[in-house]
Protein backbone atom coordinates (compact mmCIF):
# COMPACT_ATOMS: atom_id res chain seq x y z
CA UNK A 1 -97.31 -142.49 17.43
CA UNK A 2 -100.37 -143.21 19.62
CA UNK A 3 -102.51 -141.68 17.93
CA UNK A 4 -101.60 -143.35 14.47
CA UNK A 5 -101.48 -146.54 16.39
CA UNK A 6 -105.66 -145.48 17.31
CA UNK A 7 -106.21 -144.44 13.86
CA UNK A 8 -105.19 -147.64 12.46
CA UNK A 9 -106.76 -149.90 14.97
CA UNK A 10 -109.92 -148.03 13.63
CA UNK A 11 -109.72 -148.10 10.48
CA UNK A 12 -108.41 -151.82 10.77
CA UNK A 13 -111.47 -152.80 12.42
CA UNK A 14 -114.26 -151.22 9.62
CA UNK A 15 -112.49 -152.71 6.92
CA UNK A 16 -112.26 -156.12 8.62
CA UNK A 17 -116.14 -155.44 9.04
CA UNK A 18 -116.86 -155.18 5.36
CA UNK A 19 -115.22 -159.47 5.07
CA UNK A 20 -118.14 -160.51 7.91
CA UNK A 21 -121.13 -161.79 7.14
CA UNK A 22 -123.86 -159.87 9.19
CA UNK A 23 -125.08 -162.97 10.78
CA UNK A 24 -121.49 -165.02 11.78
CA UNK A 25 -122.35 -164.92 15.57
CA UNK A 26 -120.47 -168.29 16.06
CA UNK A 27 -117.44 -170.06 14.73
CA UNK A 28 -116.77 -172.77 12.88
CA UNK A 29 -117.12 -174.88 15.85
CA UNK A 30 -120.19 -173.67 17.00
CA UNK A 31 -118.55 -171.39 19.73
CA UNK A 32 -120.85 -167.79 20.13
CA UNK A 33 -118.78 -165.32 19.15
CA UNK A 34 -120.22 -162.46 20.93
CA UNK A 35 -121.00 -161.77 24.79
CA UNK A 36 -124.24 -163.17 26.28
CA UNK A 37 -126.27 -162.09 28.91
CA UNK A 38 -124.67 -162.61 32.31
CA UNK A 39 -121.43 -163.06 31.52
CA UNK A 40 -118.24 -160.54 32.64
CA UNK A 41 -115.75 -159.17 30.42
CA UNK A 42 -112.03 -157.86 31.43
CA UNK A 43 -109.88 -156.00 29.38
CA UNK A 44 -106.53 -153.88 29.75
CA UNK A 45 -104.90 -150.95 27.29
CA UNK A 46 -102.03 -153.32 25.07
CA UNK A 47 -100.30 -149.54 23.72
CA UNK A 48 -97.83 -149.76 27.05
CA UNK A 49 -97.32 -153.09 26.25
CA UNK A 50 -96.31 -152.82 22.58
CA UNK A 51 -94.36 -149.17 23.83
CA UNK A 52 -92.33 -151.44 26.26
CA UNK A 53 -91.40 -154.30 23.64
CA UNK A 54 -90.33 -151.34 21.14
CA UNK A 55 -87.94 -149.99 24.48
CA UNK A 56 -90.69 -146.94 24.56
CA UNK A 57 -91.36 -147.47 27.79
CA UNK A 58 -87.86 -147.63 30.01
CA UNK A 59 -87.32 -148.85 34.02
CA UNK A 60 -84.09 -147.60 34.46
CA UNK A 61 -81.78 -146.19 37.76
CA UNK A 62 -83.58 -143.14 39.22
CA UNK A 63 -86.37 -143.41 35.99
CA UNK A 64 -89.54 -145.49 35.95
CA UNK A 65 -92.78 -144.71 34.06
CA UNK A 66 -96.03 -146.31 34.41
CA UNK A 67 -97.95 -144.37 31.51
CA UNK A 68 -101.25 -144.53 30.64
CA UNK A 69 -102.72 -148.14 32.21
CA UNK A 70 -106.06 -148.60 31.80
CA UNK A 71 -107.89 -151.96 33.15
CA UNK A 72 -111.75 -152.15 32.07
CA UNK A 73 -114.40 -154.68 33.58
CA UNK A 74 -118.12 -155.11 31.65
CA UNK A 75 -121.32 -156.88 33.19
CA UNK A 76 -123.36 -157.92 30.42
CA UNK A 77 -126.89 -157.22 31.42
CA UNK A 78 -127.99 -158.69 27.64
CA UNK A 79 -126.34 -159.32 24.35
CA UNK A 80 -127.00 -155.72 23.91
CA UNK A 81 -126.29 -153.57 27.29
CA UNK A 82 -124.07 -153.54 29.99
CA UNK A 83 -122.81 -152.11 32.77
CA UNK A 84 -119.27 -151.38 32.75
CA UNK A 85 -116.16 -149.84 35.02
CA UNK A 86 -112.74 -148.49 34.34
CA UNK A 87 -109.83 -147.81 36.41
CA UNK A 88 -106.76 -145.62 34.58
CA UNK A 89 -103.17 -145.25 36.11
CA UNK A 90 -100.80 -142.76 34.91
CA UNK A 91 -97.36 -142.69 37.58
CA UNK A 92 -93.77 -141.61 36.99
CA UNK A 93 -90.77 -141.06 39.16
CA UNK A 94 -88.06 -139.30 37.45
CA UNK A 95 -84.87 -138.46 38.81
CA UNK A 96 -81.93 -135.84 37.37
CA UNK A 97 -78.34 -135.37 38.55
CA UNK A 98 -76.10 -132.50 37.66
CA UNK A 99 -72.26 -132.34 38.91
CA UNK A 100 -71.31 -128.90 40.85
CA UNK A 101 -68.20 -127.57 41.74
CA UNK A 102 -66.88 -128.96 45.48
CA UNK A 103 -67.24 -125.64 47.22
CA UNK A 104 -65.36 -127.64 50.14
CA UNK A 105 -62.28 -128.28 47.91
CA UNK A 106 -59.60 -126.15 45.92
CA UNK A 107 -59.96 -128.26 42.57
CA UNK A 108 -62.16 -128.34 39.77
CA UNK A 109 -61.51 -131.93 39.31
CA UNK A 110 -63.55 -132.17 42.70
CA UNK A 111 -67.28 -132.49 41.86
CA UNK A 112 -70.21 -133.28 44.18
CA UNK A 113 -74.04 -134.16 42.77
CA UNK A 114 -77.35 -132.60 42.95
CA UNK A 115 -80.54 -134.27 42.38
CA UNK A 116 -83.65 -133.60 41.40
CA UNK A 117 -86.78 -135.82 42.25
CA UNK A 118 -90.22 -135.58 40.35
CA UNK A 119 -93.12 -137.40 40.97
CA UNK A 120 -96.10 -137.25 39.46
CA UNK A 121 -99.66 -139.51 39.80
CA UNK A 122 -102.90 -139.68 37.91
CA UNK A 123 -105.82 -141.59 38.69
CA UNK A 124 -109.15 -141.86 37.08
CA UNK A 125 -112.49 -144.16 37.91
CA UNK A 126 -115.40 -143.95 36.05
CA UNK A 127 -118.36 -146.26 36.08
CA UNK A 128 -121.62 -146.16 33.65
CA UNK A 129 -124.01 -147.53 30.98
CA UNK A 130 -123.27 -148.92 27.19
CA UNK A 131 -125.37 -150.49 24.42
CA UNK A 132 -123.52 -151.81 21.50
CA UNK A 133 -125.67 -152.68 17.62
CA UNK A 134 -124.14 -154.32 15.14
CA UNK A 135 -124.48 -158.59 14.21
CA UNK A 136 -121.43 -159.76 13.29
CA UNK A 137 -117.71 -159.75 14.54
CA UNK A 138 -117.99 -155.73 14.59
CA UNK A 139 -119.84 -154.10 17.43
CA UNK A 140 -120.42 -150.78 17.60
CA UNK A 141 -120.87 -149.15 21.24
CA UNK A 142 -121.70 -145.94 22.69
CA UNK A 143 -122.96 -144.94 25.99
CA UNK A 144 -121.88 -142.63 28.98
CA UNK A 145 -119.62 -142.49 31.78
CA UNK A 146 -119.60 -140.83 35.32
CA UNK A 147 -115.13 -140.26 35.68
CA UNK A 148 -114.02 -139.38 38.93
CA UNK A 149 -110.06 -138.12 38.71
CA UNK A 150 -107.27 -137.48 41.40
CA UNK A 151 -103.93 -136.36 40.01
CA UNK A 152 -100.76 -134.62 42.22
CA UNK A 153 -97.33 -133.46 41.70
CA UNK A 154 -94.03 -133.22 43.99
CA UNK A 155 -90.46 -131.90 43.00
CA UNK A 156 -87.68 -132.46 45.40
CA UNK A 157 -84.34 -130.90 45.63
CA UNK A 158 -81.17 -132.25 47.45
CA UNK A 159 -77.91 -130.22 46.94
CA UNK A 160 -74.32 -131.75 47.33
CA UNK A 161 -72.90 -128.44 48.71
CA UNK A 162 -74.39 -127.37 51.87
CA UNK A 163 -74.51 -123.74 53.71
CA UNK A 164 -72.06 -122.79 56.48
CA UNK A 165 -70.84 -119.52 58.05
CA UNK A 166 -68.23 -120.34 55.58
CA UNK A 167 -70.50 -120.99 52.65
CA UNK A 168 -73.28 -118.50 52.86
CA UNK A 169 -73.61 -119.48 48.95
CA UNK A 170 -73.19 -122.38 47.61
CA UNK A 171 -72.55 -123.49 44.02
CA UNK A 172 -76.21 -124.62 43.05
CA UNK A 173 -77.73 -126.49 40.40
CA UNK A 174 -80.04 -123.52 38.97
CA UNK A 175 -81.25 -125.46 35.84
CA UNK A 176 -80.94 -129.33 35.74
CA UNK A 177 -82.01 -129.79 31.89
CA UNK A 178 -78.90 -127.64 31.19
CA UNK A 179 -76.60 -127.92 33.74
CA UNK A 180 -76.09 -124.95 34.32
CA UNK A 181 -74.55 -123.59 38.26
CA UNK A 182 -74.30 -120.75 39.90
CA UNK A 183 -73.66 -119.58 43.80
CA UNK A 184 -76.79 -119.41 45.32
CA UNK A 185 -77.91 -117.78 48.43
CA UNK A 186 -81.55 -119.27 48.76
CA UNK A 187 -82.46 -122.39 46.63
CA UNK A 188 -85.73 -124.44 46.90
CA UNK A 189 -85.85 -127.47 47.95
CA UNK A 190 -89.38 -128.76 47.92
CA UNK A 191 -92.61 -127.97 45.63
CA UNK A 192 -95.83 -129.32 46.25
CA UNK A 193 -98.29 -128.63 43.64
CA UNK A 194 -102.02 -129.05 45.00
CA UNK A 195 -103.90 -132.21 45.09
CA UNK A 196 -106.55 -131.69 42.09
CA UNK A 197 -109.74 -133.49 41.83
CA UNK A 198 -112.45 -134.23 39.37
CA UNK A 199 -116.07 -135.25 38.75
CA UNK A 200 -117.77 -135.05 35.25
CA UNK A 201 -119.64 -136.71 32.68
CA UNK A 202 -118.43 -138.61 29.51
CA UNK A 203 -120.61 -139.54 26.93
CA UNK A 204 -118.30 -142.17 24.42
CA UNK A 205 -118.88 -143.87 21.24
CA UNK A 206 -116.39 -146.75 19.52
CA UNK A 207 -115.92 -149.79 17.67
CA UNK A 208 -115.31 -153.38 19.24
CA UNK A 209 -113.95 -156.31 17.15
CA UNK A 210 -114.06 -159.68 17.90
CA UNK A 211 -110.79 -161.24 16.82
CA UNK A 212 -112.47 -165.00 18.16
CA UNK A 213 -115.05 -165.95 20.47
CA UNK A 214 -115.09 -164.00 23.66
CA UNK A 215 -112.39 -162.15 22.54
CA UNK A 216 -112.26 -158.47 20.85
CA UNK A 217 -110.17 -155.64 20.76
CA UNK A 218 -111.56 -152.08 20.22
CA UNK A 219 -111.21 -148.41 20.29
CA UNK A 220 -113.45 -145.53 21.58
CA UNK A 221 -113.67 -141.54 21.80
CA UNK A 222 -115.50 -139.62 24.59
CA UNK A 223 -116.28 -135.86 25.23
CA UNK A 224 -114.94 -135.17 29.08
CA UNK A 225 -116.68 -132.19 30.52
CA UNK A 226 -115.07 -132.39 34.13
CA UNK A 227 -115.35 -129.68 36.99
CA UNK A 228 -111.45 -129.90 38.70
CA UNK A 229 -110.71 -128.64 42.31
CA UNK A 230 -107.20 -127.83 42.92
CA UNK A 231 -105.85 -127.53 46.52
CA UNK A 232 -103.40 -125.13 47.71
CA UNK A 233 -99.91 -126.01 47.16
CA UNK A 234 -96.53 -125.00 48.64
CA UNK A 235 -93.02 -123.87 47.87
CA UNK A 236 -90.45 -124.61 50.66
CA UNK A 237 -86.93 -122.81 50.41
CA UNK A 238 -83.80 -122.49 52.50
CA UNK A 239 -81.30 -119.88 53.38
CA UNK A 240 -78.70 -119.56 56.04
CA UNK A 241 -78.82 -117.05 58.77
CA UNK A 242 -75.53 -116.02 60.11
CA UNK A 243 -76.78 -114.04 62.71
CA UNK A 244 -78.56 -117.21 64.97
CA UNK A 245 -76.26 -118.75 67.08
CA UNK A 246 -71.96 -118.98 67.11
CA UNK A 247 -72.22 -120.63 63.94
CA UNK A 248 -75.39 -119.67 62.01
CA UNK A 249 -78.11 -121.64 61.53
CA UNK A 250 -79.90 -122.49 57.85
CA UNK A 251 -83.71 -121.47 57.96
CA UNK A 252 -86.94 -122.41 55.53
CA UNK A 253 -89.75 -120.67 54.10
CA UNK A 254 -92.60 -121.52 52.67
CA UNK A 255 -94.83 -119.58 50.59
CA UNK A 256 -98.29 -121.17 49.60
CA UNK A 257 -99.77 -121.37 46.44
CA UNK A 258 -103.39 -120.40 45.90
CA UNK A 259 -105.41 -123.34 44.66
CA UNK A 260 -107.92 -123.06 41.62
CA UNK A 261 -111.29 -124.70 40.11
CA UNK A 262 -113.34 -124.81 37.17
CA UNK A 263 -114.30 -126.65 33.90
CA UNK A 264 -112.63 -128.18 31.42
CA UNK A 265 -114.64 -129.75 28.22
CA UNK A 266 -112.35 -132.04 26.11
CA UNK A 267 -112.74 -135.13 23.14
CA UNK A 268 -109.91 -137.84 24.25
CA UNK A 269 -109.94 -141.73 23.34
CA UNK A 270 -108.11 -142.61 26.38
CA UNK A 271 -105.02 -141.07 25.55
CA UNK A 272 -104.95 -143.39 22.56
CA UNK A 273 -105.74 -146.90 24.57
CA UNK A 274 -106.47 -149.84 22.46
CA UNK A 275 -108.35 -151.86 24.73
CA UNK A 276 -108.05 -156.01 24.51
CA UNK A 277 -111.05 -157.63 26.30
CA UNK A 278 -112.09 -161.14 27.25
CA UNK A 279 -115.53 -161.89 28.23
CA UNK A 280 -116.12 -165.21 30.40
């Protein structure tokens, strides 16, 4: 769907080219059409936006997504170059429930609930050069980028049915997607996958349309070579212990997961962002 929605933004914007007379810098009014020297330009991604009006995008109990928000800022050092910034946002908190057997009661008409939590967060900033040719509503721009990335992931478990000296196993949630539940005599409860960072290069090139003066919306494609540093991460479990104490006593481990690095070369267009920008 994005990437149709990218595809016909493009293709949108070439053919609108071929109606413009190279040399229609202004309006009918007299307004310039294009960015000047000096002046700043703002811009956001509008695909979350249309996702959300066609109920895409959802904020519901225990769901809420906040996919793929990019916000863009431009210095115009001439008509022709600028400086330019990005900041991207990618954040979701999911939550799923699955009903277990009461281990507590004698009745399968007695349920309790387990949950699990996810949470994941992406952030990217880059910062660099671009040059744009082109003399009439349809701009074409290329330059490169310097991205800087941070991205991390939690799952969290919380189990209706707790241990006791009574309940060395409880009935579990082993597989929330299916709902399936077994007795379980360790069960995890946390995961922390590392925190992962990037640095890299992007050289871009695109197409920028001015729909009226000051005004344009556009689509680009870069090659992302990025060199990604991934921290250790952990896996925390429980059990209970029978043998601590008159009554037992439920115990934790934690096993750590080796962290990673290396390169990763990739084309993307901003995960299919069609970028609206205002220049003032």
């Amino acid at each position: 769907m994005i990437k149709k929605t990218v595809i016909g933004v493009v293709c949108a914007l070439f053919l609108a080219s071929g109606a413009q007379a190279q040399d229609a810098l202004t309006n009918k009014d007299g307004k310039a059409i294009l960015p000047e020297s000096g002046e700043f330009g703002l811009g956001f991604n509008v695909v979350p936006l249309i996702s959300f009006m066609g109920n895409n995008t959802n904020i519901t109990e225990g769901n809420f997504v906040l996919g793929n928000n990019m916000i863009f800022g431009k210095y115009m050092l001439d008509g022709s170059t600028a400086l330019r910034a990005h900041l991207g946002v990618n954040t979701s908190l999911d939550a799923l429930r699955n009903k277990v057997f009461d281990d507590t009661q004698n009745s399968p008409d007695s349920l309790v609930q387990d949950v699990m939590r996810l949470a994941d967060q992406s952030y990217t900033i880059g910062a660099g050069f671009e040059m744009r040719k082109g003399k009439g509503r349809v701009q074409g721009i290329f330059g490169a980028d310097v991205m800087f990335g941070f991205s991390r992931s939690t799952t969290n478990y919380e189990y209706g049915n707790a241990f006791g000296m009574l309940n060395q196993a409880p009935t579990t949630t082993t597989n929330f997607f299916s709902g399936s539940s077994f007795p379980q005599g360790e069960r995890t409860t946390l995961i922390e996958r590392g925190n992962t960072f990037s640095v890299g290069l992007r050289p871009y090139v695109g197409v920028e349309y001015f729909i009226a003066p000051k005004l344009s919306i556009g689509a680009e494609f870069g090659l992302n070579t990025m060199y990604s540093i991934t921290g250790e991460g952990r896996t925390v479990s429980e059990f209970f212990d029978p043998n601590t104490g008159e009554n037992g006593l439920v115990r934790t481990t934690t096993n750590i997961n080796a962290g990673r690095s290396g390169w990763n070369i990739s084309t993307d267009n901003f995960n299919g962002a069609v970028v609206l920008m205002f220049y003032f």
